[in-house]
C-alpha atoms as a PDB file:
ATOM      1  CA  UNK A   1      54.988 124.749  31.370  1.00  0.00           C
ATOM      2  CA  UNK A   2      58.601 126.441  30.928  1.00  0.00           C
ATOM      3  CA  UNK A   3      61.567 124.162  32.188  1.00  0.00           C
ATOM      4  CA  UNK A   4      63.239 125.716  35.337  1.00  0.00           C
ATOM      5  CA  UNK A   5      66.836 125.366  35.401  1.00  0.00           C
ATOM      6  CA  UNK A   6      69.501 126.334  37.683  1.00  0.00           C
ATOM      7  CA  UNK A   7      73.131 127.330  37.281  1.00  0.00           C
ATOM      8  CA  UNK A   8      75.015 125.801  39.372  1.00  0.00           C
ATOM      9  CA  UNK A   9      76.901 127.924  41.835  1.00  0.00           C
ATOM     10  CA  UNK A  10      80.735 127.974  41.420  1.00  0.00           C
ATOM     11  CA  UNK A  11      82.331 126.077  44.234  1.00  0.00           C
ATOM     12  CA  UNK A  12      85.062 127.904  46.090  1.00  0.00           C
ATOM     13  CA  UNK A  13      88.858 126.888  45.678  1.00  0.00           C
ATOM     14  CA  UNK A  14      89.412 125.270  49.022  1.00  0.00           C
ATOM     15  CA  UNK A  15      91.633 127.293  51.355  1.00  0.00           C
ATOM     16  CA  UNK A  16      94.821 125.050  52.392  1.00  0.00           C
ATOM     17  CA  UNK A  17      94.833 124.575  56.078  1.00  0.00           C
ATOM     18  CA  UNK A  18      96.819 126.150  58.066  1.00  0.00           C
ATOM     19  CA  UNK A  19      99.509 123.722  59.826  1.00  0.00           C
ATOM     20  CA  UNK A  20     100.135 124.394  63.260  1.00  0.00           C
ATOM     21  CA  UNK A  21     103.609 125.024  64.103  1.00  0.00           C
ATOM     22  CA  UNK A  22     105.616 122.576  66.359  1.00  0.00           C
ATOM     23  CA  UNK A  23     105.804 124.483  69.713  1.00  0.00           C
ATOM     24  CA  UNK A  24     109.163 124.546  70.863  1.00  0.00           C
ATOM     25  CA  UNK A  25     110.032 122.492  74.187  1.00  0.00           C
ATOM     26  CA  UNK A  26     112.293 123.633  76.740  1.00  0.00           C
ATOM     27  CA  UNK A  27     114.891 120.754  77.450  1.00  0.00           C
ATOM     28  CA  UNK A  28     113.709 118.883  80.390  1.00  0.00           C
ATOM     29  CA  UNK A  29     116.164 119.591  83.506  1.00  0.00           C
ATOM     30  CA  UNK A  30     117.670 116.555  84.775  1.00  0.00           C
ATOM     31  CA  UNK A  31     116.238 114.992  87.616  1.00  0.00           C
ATOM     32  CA  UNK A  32     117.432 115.896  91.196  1.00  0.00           C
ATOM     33  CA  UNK A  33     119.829 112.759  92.251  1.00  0.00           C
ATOM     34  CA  UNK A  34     117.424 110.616  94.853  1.00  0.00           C
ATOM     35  CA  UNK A  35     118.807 109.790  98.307  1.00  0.00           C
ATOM     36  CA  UNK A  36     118.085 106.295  97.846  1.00  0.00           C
ATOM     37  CA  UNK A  37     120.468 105.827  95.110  1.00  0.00           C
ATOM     38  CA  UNK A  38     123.708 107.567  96.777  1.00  0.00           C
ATOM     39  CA  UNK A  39     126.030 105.205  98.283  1.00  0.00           C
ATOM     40  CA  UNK A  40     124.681 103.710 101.505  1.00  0.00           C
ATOM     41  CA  UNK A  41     126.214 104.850 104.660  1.00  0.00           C
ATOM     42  CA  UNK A  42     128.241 101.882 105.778  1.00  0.00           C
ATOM     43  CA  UNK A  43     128.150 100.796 109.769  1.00  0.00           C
ATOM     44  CA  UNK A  44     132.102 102.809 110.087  1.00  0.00           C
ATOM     45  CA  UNK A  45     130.939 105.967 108.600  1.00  0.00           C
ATOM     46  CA  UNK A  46     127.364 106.114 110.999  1.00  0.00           C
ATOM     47  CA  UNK A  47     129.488 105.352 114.194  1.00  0.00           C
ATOM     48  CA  UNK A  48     131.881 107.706 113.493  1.00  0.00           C
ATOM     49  CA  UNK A  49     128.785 110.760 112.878  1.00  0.00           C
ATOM     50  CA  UNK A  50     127.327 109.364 116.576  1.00  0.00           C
ATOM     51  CA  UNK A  51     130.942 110.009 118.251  1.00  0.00           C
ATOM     52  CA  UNK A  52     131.272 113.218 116.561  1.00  0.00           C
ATOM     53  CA  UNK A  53     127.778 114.240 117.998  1.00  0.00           C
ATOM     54  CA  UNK A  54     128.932 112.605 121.513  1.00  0.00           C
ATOM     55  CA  UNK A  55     131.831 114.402 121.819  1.00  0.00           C
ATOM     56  CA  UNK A  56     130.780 117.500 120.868  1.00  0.00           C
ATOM     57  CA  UNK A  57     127.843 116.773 123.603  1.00  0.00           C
ATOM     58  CA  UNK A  58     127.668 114.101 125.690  1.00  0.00           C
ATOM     59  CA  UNK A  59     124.763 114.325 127.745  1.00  0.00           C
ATOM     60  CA  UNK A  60     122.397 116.152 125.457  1.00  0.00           C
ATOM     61  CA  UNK A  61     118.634 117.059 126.862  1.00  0.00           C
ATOM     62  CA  UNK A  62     115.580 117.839 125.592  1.00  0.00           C
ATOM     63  CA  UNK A  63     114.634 121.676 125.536  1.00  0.00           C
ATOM     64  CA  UNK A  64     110.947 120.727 126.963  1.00  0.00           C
ATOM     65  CA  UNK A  65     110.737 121.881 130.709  1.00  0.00           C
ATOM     66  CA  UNK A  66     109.413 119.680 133.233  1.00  0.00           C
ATOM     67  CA  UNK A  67     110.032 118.263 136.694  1.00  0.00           C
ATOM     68  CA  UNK A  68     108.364 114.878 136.192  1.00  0.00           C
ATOM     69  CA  UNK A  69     107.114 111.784 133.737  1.00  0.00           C
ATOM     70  CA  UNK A  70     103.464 113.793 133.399  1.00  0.00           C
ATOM     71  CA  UNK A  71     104.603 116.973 133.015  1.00  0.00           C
ATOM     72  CA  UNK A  72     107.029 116.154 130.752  1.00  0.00           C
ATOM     73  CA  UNK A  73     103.555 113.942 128.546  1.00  0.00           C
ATOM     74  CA  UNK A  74     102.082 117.411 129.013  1.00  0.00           C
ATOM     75  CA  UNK A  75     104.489 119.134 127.850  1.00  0.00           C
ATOM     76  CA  UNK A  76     105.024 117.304 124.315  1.00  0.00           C
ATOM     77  CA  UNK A  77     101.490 117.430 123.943  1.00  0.00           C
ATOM     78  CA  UNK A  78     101.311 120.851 124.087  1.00  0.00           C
ATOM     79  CA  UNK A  79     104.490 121.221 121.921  1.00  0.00           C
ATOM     80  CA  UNK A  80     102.220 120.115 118.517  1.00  0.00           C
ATOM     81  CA  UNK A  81     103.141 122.832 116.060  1.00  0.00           C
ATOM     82  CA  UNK A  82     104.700 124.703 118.955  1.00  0.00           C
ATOM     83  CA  UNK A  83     108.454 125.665 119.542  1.00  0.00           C
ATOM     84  CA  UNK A  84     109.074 124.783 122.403  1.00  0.00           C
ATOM     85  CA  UNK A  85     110.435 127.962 123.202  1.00  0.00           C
ATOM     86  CA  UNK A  86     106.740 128.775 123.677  1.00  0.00           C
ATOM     87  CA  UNK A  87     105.495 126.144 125.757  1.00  0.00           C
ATOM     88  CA  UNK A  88     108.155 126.924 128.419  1.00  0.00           C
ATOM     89  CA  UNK A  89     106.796 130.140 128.753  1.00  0.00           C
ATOM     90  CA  UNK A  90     103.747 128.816 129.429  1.00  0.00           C
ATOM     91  CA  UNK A  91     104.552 125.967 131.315  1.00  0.00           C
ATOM     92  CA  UNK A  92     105.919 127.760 133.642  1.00  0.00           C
ATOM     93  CA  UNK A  93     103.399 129.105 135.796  1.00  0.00           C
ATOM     94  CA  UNK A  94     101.460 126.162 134.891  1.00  0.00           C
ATOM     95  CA  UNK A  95     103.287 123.263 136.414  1.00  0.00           C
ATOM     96  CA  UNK A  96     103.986 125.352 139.868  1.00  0.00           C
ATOM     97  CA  UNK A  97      99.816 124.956 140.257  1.00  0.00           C
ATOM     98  CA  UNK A  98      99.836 121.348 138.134  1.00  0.00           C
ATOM     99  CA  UNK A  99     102.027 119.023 138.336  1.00  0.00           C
ATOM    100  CA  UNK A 100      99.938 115.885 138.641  1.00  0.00           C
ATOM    101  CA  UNK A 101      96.935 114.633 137.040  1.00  0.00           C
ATOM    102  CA  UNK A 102      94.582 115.018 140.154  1.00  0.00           C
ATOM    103  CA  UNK A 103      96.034 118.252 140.500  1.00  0.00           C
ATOM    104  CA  UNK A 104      95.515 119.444 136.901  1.00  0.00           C
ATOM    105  CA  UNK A 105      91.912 118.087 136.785  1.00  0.00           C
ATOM    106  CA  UNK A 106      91.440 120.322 140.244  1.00  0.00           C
ATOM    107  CA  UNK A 107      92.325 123.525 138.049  1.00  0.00           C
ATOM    108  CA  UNK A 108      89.613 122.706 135.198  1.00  0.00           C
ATOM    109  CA  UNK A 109      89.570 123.307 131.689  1.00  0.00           C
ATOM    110  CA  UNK A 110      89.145 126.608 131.236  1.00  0.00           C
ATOM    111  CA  UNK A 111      91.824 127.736 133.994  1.00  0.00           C
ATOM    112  CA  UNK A 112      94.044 125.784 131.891  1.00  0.00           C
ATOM    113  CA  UNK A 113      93.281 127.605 129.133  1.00  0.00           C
ATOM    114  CA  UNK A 114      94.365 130.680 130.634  1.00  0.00           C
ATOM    115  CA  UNK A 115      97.757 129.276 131.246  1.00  0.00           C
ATOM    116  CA  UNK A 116      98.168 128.365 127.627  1.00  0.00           C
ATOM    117  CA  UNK A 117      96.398 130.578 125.492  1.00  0.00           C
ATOM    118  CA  UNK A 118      99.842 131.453 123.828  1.00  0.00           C
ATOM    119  CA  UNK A 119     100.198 128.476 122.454  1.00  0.00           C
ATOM    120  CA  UNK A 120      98.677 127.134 118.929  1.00  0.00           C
ATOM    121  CA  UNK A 121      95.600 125.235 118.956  1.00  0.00           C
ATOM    122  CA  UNK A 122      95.370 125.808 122.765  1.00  0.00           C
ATOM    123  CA  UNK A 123      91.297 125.334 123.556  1.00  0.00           C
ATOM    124  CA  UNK A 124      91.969 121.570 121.742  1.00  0.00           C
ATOM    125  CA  UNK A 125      95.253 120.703 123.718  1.00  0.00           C
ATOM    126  CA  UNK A 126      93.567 121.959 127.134  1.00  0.00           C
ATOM    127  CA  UNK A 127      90.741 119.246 126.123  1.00  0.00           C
ATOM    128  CA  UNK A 128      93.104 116.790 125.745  1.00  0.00           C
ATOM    129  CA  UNK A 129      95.110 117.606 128.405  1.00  0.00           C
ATOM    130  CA  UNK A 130      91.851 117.431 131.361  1.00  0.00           C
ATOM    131  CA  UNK A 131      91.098 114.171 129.244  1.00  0.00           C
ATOM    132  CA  UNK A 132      94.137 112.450 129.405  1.00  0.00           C
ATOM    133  CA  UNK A 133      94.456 113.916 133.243  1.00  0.00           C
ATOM    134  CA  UNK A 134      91.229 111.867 134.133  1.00  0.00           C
ATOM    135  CA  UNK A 135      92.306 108.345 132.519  1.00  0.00           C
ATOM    136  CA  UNK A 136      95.955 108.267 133.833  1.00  0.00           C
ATOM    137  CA  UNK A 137      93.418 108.381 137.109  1.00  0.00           C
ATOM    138  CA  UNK A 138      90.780 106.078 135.919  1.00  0.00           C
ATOM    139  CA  UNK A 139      93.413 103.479 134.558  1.00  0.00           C
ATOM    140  CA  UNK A 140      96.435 104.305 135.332  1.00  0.00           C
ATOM    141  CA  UNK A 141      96.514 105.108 138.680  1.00  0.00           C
ATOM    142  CA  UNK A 142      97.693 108.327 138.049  1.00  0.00           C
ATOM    143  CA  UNK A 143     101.085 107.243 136.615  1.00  0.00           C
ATOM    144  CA  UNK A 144     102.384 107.640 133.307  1.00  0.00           C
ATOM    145  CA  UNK A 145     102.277 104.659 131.621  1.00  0.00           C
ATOM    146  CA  UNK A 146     105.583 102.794 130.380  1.00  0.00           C
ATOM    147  CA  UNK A 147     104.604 101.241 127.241  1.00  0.00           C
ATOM    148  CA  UNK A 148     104.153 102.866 123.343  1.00  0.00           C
ATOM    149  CA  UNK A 149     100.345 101.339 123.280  1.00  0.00           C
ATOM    150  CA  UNK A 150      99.388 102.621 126.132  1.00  0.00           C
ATOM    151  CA  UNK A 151     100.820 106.243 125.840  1.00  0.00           C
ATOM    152  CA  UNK A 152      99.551 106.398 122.426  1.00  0.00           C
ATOM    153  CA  UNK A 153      95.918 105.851 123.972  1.00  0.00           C
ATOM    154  CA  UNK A 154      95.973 109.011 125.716  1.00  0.00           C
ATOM    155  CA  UNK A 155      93.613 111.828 124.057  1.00  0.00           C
ATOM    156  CA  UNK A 156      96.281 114.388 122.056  1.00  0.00           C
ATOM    157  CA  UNK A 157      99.394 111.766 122.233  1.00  0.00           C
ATOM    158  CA  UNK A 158     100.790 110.148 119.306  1.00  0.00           C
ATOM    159  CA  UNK A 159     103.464 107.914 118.239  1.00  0.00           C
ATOM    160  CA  UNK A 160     106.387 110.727 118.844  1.00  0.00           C
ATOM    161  CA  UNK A 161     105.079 111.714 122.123  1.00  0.00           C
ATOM    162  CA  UNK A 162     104.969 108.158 122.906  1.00  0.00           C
ATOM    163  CA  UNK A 163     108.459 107.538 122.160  1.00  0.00           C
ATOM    164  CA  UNK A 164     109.749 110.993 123.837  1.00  0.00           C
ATOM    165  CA  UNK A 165     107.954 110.009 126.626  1.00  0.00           C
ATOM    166  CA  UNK A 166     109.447 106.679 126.786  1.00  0.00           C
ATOM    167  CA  UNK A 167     113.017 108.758 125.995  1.00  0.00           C
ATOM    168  CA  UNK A 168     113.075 111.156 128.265  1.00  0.00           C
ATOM    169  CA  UNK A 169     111.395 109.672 131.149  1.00  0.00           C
ATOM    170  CA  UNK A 170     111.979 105.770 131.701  1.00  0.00           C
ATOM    171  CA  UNK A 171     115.841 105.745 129.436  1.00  0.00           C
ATOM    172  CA  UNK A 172     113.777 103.497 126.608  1.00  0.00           C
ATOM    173  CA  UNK A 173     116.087 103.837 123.196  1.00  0.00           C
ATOM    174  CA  UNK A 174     112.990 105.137 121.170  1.00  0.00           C
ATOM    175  CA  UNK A 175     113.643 107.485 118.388  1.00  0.00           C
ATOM    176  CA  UNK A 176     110.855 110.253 118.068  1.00  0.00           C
ATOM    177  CA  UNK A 177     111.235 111.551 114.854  1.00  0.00           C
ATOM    178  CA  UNK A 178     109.974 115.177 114.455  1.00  0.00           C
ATOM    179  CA  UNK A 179     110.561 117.689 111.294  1.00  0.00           C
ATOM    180  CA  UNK A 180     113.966 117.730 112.091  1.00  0.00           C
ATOM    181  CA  UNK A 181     114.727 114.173 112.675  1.00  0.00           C
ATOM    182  CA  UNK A 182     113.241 113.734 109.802  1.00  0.00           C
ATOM    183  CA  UNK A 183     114.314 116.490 107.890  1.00  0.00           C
ATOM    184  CA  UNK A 184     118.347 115.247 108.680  1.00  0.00           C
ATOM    185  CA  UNK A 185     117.606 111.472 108.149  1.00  0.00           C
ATOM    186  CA  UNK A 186     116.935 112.522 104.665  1.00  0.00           C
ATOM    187  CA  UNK A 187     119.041 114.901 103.665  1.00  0.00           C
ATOM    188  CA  UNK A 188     122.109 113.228 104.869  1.00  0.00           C
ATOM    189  CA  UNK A 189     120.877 109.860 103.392  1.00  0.00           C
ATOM    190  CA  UNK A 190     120.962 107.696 106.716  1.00  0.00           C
ATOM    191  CA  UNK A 191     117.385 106.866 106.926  1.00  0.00           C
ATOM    192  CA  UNK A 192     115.196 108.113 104.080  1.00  0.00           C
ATOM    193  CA  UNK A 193     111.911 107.296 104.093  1.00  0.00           C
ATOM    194  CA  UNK A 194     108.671 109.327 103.261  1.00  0.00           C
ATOM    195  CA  UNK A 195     107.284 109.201 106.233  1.00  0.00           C
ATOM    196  CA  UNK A 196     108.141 109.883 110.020  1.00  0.00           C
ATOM    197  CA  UNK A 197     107.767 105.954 110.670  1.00  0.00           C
ATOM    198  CA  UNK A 198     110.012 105.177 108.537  1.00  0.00           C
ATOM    199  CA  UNK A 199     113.135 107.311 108.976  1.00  0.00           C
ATOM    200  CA  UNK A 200     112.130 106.389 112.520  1.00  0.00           C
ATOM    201  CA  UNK A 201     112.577 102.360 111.667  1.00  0.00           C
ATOM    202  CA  UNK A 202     115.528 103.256 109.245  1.00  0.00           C
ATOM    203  CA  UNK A 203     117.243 104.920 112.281  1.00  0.00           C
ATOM    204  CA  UNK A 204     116.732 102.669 114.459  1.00  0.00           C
ATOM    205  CA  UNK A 205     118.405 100.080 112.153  1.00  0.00           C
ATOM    206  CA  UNK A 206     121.703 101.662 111.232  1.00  0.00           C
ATOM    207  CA  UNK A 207     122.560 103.231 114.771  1.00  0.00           C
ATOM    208  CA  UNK A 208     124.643 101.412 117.033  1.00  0.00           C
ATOM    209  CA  UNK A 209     122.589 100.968 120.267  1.00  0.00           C
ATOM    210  CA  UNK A 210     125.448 102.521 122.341  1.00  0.00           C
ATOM    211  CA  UNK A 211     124.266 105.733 120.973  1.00  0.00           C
ATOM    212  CA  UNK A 212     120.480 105.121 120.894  1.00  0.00           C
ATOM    213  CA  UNK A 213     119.596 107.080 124.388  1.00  0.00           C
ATOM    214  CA  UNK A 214     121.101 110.307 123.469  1.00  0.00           C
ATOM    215  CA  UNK A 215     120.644 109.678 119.022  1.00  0.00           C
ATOM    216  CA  UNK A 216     117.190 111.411 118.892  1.00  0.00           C
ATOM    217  CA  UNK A 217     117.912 114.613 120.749  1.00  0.00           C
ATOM    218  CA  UNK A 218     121.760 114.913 119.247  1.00  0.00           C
ATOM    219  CA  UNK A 219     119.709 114.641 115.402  1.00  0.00           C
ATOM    220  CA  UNK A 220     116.730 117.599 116.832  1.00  0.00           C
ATOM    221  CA  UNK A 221     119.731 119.932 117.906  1.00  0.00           C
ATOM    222  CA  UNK A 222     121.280 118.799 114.697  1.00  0.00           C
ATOM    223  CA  UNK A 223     118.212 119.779 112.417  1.00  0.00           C
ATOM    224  CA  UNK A 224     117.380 122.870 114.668  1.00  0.00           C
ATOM    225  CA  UNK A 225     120.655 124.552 114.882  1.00  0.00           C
ATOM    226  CA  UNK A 226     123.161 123.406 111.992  1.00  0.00           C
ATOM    227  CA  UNK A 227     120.993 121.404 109.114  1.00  0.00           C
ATOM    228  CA  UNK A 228     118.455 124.296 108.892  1.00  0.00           C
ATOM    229  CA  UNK A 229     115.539 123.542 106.511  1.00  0.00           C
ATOM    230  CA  UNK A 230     116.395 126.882 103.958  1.00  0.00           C
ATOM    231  CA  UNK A 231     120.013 127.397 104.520  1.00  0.00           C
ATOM    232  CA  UNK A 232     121.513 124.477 106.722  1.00  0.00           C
ATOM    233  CA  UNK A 233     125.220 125.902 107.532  1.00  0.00           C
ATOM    234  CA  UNK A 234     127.226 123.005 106.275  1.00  0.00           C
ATOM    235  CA  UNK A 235     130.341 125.099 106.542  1.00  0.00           C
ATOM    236  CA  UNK A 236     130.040 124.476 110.183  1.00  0.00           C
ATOM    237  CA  UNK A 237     128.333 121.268 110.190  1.00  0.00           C
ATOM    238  CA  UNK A 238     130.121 118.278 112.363  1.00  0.00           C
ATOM    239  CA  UNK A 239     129.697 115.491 109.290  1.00  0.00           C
ATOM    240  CA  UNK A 240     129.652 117.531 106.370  1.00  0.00           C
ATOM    241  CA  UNK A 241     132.676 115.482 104.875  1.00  0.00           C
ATOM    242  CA  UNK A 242     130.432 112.128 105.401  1.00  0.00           C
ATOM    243  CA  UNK A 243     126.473 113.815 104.225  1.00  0.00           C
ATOM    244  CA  UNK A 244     125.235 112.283 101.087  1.00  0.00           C
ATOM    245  CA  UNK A 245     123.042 115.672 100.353  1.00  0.00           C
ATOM    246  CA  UNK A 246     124.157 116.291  97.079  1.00  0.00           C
ATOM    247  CA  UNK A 247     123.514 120.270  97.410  1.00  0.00           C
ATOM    248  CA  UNK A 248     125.553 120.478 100.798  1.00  0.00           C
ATOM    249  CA  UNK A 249     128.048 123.789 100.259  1.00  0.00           C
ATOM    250  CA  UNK A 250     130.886 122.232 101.255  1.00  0.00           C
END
């Protein structure tokens, strides 16, 4: 039988890979100077931003209407991402029929509703608000209570409606810290902190307590009116020469 060979098949010349080419890299942008590591605002320099904000108003109040302790609870309550602008307008008309908690749970849920319906999220604050109605009764005797615990144990109020509460009502130096307070205790550098509790603690440890009654509504008019979260008008600003916020315009 014949002998079967093969020719062996010519191997291709290997094709150099292709090497990838380096992909250029944008320079990295340096990073944005942190508030922590400016230079700390020594006890002179906060004093003198509280008697620039005293002078300039010496008895400031909150913008929340009310005529008592619960309307006032009832008021911040409703005021959860709400101007309050807009609860006024609804308040209104509501506290000349309500204006204690018998009197509130006596008008019912879903009257309330009607009162409030302009207002954000206003079927779950109208829960809240016939809830927390009924145990100021059931434990409170239908007083507001004076302390932070207690507030807080209300359906619908938190920590800054405890301490606005406590504020506004019963002269208790509380800071409530809301977007603006906590907005400005950043951005100027006197109390940062990444959350609301602690620019709330950090204030409360670098202001005097000769200003601490008024300091929470003088920083809220201060965030709402000057230091603006897009374009904060430092050109007018009472402490511009003293802010740490290293992209003031001033």
């Amino acid at each position: 039988m014949a002998k079967i060979t093969r020719k062996p098949v010519p191997r291709k010349a290997a094709v150099p890979k292709k090497t990838a080419r380096p992909v250029a890299t944008k320079p990295k942008a340096p990073a944005k100077k942190s508030l922590k590591a400016t230079r700390p605002w020594t006890p002179a320099e906060v004093h003198e931003v509280f008697s620039r904000f005293r002078k300039a108003n010496p008895e400031p109040k909150g913008e929340l209407e009310h005529v008592n302790p619960f309307t006032l609870l009832v008021a911040v309550v409703l005021s959860a991402q709400a101007t309050d602008a807009g609860v006024n307008k609804a308040t209104r008309a509501l506290f000349d029929v309500a204006d204690t908690p018998q009197k509130m749970l006596d008008l019912g849920e879903e009257r309330l509703r009607d009162y409030i319906k302009t207002i954000g999220l206003y079927r779950t604050k109208a829960r809240n608000v016939i809830a927390l109605s009924a145990k100021l009764l059931s434990e409170f005797g239908g007083e507001v209570p004076r302390t932070r615990a207690e507030i807080e144990s209300l359906p619908g109020a938190g920590r800054k409606t405890a301490n606005v509460v406590l504020n506004m009502a019963f002269g208790e130096h509380t800071m409530a810290v809301d977007t603006h307070v906590f907005r400005v205790g950043n951005r100027t550098g006197l109390a940062p902190g990444k959350t609301p509790l602690e620019v709330e603690l950090g204030l409360e440890k670098v202001i005097p307590a000769e200003f601490m009654l008024h300091a929470h509504h003088w920083l809220i008019l201060h965030g709402r009116y000057t230091c603006l979260a897009r374009k904060p008008s430092c050109e007018v600003c009472l402490i511009n020469d003293l802010c740490r916020w290293p992209e003031k315009t001033v």
